[in-house]
N, C-alpha and C. Protein backbone atom coordinates (compact mmCIF):
# COMPACT_ATOMS: atom_id res chain seq x y z
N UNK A 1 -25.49 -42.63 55.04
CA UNK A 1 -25.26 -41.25 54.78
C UNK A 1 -25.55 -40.98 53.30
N UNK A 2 -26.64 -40.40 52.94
CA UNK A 2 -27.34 -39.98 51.84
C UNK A 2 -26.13 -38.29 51.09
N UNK A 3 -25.71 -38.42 50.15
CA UNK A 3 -25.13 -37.50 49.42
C UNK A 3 -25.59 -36.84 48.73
N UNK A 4 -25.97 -35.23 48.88
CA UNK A 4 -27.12 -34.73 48.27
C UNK A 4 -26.06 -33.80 46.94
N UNK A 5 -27.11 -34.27 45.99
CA UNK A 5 -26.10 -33.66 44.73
C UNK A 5 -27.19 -32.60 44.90
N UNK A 6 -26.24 -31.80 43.92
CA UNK A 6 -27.12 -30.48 43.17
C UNK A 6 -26.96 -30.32 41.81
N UNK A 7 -27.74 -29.38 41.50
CA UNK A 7 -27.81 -29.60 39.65
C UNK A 7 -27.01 -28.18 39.05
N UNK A 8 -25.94 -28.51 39.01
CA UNK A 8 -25.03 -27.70 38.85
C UNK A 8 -25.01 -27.07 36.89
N UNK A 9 -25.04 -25.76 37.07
CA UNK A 9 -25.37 -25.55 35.66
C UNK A 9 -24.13 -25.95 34.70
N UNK A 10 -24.82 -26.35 33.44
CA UNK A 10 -23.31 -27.29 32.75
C UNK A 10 -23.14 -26.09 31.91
N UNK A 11 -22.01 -25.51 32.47
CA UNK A 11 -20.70 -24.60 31.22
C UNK A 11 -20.15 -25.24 30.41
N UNK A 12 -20.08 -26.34 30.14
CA UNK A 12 -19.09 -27.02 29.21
C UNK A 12 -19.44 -26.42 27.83
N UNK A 13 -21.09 -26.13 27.35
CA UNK A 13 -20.87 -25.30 25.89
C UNK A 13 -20.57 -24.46 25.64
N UNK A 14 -20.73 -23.31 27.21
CA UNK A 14 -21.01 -22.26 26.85
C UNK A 14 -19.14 -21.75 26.29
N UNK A 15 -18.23 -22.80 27.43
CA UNK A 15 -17.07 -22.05 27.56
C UNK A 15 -16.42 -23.13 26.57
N UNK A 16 -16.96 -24.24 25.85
CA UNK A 16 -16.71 -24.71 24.19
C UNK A 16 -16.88 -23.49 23.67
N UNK A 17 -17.75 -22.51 23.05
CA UNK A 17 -17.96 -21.39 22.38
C UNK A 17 -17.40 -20.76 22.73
N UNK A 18 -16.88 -19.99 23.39
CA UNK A 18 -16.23 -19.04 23.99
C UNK A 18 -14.64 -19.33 23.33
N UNK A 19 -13.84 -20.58 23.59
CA UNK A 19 -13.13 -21.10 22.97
C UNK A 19 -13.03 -20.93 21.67
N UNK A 20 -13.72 -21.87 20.75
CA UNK A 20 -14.22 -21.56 19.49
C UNK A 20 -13.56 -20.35 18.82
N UNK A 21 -14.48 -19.32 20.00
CA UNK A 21 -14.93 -18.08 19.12
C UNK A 21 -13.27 -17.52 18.95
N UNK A 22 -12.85 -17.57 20.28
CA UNK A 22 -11.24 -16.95 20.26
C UNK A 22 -9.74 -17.31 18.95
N UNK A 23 -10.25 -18.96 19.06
CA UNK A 23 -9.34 -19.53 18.55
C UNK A 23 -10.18 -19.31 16.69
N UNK A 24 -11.13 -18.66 16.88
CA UNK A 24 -11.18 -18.48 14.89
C UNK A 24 -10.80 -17.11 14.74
N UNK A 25 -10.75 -15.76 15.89
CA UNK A 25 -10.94 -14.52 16.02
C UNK A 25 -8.81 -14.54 16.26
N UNK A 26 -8.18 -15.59 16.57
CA UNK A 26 -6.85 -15.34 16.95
C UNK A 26 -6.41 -16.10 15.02
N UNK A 27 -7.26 -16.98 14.70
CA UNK A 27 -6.89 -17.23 13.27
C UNK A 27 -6.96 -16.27 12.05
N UNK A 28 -8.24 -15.80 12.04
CA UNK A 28 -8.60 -14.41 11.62
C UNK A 28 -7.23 -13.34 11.39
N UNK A 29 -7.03 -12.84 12.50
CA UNK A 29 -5.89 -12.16 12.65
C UNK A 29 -4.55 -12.62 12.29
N UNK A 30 -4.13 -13.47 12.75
CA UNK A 30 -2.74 -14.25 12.03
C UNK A 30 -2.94 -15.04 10.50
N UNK A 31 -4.17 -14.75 9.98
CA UNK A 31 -4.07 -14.92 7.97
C UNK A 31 -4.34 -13.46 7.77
N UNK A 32 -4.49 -12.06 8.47
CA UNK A 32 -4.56 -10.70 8.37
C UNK A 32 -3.06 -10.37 7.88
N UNK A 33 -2.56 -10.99 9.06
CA UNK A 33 -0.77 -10.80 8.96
C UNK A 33 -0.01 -11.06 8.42
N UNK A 34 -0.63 -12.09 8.23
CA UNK A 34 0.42 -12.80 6.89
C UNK A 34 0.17 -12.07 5.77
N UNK A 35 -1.53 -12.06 5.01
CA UNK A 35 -1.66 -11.62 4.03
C UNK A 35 -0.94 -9.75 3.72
N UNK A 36 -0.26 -9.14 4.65
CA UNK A 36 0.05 -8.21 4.96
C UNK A 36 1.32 -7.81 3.55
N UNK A 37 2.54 -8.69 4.20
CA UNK A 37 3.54 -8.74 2.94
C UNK A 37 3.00 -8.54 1.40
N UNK A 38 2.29 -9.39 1.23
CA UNK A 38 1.39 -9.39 -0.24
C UNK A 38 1.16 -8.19 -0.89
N UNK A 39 0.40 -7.21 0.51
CA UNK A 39 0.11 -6.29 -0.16
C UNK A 39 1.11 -5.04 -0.53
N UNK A 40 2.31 -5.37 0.66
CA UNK A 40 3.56 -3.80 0.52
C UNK A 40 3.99 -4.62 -0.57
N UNK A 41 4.23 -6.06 -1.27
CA UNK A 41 4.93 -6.05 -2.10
C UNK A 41 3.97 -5.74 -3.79
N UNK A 42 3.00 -5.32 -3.29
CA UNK A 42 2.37 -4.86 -4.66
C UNK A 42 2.35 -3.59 -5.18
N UNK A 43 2.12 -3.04 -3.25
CA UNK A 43 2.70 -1.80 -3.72
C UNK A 43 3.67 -0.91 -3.96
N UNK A 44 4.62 -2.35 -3.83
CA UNK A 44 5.94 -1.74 -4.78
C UNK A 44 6.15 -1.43 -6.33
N UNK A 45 5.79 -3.37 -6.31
CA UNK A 45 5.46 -3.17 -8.00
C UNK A 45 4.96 -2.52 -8.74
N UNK A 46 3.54 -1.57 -8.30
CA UNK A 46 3.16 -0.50 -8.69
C UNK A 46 3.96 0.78 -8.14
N UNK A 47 4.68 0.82 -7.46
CA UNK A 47 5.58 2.08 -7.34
C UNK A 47 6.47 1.74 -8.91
N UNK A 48 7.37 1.13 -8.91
CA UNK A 48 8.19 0.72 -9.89
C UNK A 48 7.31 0.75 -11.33
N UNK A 49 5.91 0.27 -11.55
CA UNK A 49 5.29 0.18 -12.69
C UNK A 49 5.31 1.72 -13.23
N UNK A 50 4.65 2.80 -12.10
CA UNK A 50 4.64 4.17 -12.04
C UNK A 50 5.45 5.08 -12.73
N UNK A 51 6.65 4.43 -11.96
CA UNK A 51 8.25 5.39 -12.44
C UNK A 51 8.74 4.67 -13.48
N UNK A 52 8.06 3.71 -14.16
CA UNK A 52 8.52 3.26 -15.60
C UNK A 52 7.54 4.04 -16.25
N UNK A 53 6.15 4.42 -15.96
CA UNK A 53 5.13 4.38 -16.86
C UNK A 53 6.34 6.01 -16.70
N UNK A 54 6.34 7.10 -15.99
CA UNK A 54 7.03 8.37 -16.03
C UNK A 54 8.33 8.28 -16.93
N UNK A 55 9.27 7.43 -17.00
CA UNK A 55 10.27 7.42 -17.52
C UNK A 55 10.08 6.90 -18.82
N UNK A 56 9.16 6.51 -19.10
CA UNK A 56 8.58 6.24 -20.97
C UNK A 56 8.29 7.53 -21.02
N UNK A 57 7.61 8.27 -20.40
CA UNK A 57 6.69 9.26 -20.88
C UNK A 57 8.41 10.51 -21.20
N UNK A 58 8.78 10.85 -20.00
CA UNK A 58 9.95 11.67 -20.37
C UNK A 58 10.90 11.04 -21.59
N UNK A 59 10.81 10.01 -21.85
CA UNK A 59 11.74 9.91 -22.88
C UNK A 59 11.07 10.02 -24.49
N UNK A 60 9.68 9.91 -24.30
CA UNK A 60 8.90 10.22 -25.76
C UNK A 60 8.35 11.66 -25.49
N UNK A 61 8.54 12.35 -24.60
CA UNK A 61 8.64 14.01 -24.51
C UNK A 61 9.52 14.79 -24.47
N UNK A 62 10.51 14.84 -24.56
CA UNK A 62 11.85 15.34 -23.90
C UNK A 62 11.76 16.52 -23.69
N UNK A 63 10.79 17.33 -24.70
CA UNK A 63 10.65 18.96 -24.68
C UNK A 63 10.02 19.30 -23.12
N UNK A 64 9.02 18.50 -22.55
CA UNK A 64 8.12 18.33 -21.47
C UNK A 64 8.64 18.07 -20.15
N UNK A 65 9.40 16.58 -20.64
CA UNK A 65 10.33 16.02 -19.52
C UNK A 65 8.79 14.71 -18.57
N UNK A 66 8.90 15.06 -17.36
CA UNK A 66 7.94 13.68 -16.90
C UNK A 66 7.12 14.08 -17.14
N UNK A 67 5.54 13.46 -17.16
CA UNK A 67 3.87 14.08 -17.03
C UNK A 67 3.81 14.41 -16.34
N UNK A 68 2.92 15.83 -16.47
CA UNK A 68 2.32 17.14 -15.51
C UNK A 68 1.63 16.88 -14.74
N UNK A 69 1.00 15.14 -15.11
CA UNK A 69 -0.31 15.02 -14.10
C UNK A 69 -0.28 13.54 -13.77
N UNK A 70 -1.48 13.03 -13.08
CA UNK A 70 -1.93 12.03 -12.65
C UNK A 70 -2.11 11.17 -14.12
N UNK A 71 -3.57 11.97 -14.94
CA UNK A 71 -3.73 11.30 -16.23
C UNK A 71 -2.49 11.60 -17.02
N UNK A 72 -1.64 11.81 -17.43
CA UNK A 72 -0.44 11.92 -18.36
C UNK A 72 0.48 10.21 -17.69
N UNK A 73 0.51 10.15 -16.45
CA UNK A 73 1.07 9.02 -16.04
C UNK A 73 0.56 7.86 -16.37
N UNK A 74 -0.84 7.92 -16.38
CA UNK A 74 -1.46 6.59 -16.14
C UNK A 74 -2.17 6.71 -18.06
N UNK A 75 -2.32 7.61 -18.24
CA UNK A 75 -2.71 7.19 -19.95
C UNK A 75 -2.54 5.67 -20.42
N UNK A 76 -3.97 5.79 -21.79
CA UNK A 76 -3.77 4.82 -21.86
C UNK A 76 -2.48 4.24 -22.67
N UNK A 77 -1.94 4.98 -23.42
CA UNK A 77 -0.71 5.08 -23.92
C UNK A 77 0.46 4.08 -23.40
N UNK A 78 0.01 4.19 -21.94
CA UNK A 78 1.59 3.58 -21.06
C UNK A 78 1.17 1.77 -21.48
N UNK A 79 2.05 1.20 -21.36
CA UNK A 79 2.44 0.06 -21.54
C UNK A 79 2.22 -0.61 -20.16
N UNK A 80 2.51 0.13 -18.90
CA UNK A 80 3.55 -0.48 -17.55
C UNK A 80 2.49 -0.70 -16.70
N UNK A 81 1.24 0.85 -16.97
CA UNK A 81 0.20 0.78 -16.06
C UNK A 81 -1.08 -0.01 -16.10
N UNK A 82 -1.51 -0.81 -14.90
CA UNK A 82 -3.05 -1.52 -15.79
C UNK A 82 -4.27 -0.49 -14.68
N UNK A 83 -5.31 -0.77 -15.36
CA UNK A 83 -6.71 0.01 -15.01
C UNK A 83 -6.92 0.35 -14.01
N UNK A 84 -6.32 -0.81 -13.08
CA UNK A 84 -7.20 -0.88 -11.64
C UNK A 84 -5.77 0.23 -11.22
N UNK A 85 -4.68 0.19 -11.45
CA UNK A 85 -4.03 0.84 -10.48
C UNK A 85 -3.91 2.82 -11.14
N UNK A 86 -4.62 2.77 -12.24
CA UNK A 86 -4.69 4.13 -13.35
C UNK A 86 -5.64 4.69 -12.29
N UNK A 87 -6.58 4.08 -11.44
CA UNK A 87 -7.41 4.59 -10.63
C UNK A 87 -7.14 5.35 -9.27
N UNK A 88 -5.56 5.00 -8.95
CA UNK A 88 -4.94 5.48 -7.70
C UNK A 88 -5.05 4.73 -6.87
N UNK A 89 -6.05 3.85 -6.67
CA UNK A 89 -6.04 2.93 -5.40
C UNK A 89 -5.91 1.36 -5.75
N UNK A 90 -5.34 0.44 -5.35
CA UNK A 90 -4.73 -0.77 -5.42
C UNK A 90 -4.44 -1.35 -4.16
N UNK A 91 -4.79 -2.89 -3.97
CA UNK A 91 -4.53 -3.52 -2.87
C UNK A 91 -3.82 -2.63 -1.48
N UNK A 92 -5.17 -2.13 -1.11
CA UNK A 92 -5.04 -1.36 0.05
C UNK A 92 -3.73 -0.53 -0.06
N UNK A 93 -3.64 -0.19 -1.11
CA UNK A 93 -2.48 1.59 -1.23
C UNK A 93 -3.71 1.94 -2.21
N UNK A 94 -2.88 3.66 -1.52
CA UNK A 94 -3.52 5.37 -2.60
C UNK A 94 -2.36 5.03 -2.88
N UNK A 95 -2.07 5.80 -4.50
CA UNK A 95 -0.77 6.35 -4.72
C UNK A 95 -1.02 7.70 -5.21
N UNK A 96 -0.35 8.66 -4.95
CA UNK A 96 0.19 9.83 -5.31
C UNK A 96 1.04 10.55 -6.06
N UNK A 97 1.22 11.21 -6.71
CA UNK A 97 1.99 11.46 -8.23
C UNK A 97 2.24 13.02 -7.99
N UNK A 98 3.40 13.57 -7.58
CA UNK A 98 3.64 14.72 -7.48
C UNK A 98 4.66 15.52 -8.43
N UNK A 99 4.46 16.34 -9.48
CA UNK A 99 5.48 16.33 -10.59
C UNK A 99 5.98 18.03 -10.38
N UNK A 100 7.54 18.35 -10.56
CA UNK A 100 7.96 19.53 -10.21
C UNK A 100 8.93 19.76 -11.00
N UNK A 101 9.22 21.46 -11.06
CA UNK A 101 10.51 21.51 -11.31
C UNK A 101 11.39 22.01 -10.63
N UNK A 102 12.78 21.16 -11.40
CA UNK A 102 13.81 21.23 -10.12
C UNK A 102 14.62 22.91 -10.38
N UNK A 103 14.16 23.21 -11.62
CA UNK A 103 14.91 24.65 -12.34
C UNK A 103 13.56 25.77 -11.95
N UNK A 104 12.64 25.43 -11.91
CA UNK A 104 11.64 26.17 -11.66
C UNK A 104 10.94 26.92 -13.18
N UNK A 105 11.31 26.04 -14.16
CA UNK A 105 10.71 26.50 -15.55
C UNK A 105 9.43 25.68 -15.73
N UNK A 106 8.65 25.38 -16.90
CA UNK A 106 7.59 24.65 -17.32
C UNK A 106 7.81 23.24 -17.58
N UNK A 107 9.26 23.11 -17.53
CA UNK A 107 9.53 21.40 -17.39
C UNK A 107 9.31 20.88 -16.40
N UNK A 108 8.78 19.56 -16.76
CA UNK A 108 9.12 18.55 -15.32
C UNK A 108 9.62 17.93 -15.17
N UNK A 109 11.37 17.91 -14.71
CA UNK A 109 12.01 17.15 -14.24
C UNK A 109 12.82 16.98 -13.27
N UNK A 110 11.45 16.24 -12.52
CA UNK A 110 11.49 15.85 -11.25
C UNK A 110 9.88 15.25 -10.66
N UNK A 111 10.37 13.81 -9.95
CA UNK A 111 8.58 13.47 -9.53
C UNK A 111 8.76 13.42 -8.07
N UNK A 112 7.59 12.62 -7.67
CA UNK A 112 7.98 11.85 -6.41
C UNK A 112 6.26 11.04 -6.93
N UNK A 113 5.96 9.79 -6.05
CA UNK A 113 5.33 8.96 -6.31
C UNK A 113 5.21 8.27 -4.82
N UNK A 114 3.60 8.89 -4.01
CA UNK A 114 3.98 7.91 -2.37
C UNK A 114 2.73 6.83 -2.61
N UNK A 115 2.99 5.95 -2.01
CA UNK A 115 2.16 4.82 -1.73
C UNK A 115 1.55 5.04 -0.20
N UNK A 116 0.23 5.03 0.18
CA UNK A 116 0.24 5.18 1.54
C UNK A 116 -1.20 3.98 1.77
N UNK A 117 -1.19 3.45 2.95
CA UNK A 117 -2.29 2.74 3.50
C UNK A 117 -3.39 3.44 2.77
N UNK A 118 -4.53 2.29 2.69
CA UNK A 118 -5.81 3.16 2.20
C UNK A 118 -7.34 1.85 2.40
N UNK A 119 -7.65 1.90 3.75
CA UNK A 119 -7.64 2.93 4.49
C UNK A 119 -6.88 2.90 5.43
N UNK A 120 -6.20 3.79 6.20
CA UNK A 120 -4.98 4.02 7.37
C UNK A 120 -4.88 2.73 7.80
N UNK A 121 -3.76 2.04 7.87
CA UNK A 121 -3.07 0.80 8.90
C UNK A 121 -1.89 0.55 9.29
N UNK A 122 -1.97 0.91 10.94
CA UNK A 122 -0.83 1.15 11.40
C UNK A 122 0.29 -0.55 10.83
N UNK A 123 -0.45 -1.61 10.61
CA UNK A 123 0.30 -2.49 9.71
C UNK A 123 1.20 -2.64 8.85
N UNK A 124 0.63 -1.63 7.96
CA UNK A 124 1.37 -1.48 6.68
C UNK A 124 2.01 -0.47 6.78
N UNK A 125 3.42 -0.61 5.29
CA UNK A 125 4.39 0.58 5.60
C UNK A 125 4.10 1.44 4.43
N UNK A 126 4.58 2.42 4.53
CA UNK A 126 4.11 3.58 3.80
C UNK A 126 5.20 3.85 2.88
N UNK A 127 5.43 4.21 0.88
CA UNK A 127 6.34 4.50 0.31
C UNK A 127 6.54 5.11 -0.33
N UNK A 128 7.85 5.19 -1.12
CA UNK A 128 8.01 6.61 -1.61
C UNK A 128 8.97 5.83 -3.12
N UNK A 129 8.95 6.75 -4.09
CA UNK A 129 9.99 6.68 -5.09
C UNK A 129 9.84 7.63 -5.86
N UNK A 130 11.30 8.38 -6.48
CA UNK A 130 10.88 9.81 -7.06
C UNK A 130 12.09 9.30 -8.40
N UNK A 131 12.26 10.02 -8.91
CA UNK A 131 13.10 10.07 -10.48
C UNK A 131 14.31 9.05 -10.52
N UNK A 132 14.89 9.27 -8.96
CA UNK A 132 16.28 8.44 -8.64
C UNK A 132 16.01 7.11 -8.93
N UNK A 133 14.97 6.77 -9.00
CA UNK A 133 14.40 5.25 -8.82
C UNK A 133 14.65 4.50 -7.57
N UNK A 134 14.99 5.34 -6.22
CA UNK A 134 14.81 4.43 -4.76
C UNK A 134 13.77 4.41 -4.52
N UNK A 135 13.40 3.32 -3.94
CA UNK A 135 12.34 3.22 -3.26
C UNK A 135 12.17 3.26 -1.54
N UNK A 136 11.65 4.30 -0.94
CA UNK A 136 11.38 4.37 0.22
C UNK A 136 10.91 4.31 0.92
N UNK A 137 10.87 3.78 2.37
CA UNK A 137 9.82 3.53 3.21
C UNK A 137 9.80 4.33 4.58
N UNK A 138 8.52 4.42 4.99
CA UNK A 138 8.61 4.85 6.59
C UNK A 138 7.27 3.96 7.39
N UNK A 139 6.99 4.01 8.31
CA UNK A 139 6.61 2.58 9.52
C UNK A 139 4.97 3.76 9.75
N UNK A 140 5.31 4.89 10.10
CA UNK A 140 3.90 5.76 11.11
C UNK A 140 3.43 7.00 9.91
N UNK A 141 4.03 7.03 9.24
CA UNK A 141 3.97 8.03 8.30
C UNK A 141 4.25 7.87 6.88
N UNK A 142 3.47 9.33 6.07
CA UNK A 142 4.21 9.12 4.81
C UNK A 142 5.48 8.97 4.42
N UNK A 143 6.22 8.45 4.10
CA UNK A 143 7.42 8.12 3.45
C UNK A 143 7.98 9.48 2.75
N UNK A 144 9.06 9.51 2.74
CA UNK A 144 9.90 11.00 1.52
C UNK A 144 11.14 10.27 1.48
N UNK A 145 11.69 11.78 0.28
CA UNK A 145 13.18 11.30 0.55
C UNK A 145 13.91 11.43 1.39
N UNK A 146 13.66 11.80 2.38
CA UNK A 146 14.09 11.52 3.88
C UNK A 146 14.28 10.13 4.23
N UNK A 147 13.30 9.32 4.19
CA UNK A 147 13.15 8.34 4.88
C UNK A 147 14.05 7.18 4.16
N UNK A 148 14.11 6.25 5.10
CA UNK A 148 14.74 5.03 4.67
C UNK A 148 14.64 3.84 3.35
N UNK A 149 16.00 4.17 2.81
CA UNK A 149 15.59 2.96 1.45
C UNK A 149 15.41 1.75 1.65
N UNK A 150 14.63 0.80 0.93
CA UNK A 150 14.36 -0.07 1.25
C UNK A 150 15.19 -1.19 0.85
């Protein structure tokens, strides 16, 4: 009794690659995640660098109170701020610089300062810190003083 083989096509590379490809595409993603922390904790430090660079500035203005603007914050003047983040954008955060008054005269005292994904990731959390010096966060959205301290 003669046993008739057949020539059966060999998958063994194709579904080696296939493998491969998953297990570098599932690595990929879990050093994404990790590297994740890194970046909300920078953009803390630059929240905090921010509301120091503002709280120098109100205390060598007092007539003024915080800076009116974006450039008044980040000048080169400040001590707290460096270049890359004078630009607004930093390790995947915008930050935002909103200056008001709380009396409604030509002073400003009062900020807020948000950190948000850049560009959008539902990953990362989104923050906030205004004059009080909390720092705040929210998960889907921009952050306020609404939202939760951190």
């Amino acid at each position: 009794m003669l046993v008739e083989r057949r020539n059966k096509p060999k998958l063994g590379p194709v579904f080696g690659f296939l493998i491969l490809s998953f297990l570098g595409f599932a690595v990929f993603i879990l050093l994404q995640r990790m590297a994740l922390p890194s970046y909300e904790a920078s953009a803390i430090g630059s929240l905090i660098s921010l509301s120091d660079s503002a709280r120098e500035y109100a205390n060598a203005h007092r007539e003024y109170g915080y800076p009116a603007n974006w450039n008044e914050l980040t000048s080169r003047r400040s001590q707290v701020v460096d270049s890359t983040l004078a630009s607004g954008k930093k390790n995947k955060y915008a930050f935002k610089y909103v200056p008001h008054s709380l009396e409604g005269g030509h002073r400003v005292d009062a900020y807020y300062i948000q950190a948000d994904p850049f560009p959008p990731n539902k990953y990362l959390n989104h923050f906030f810190i205004d004059q009080t010096g909390i720092i705040r966060y929210a998960t889907n959205s921009p952050a306020t003083s609404g939202s939760e301290p951190r």
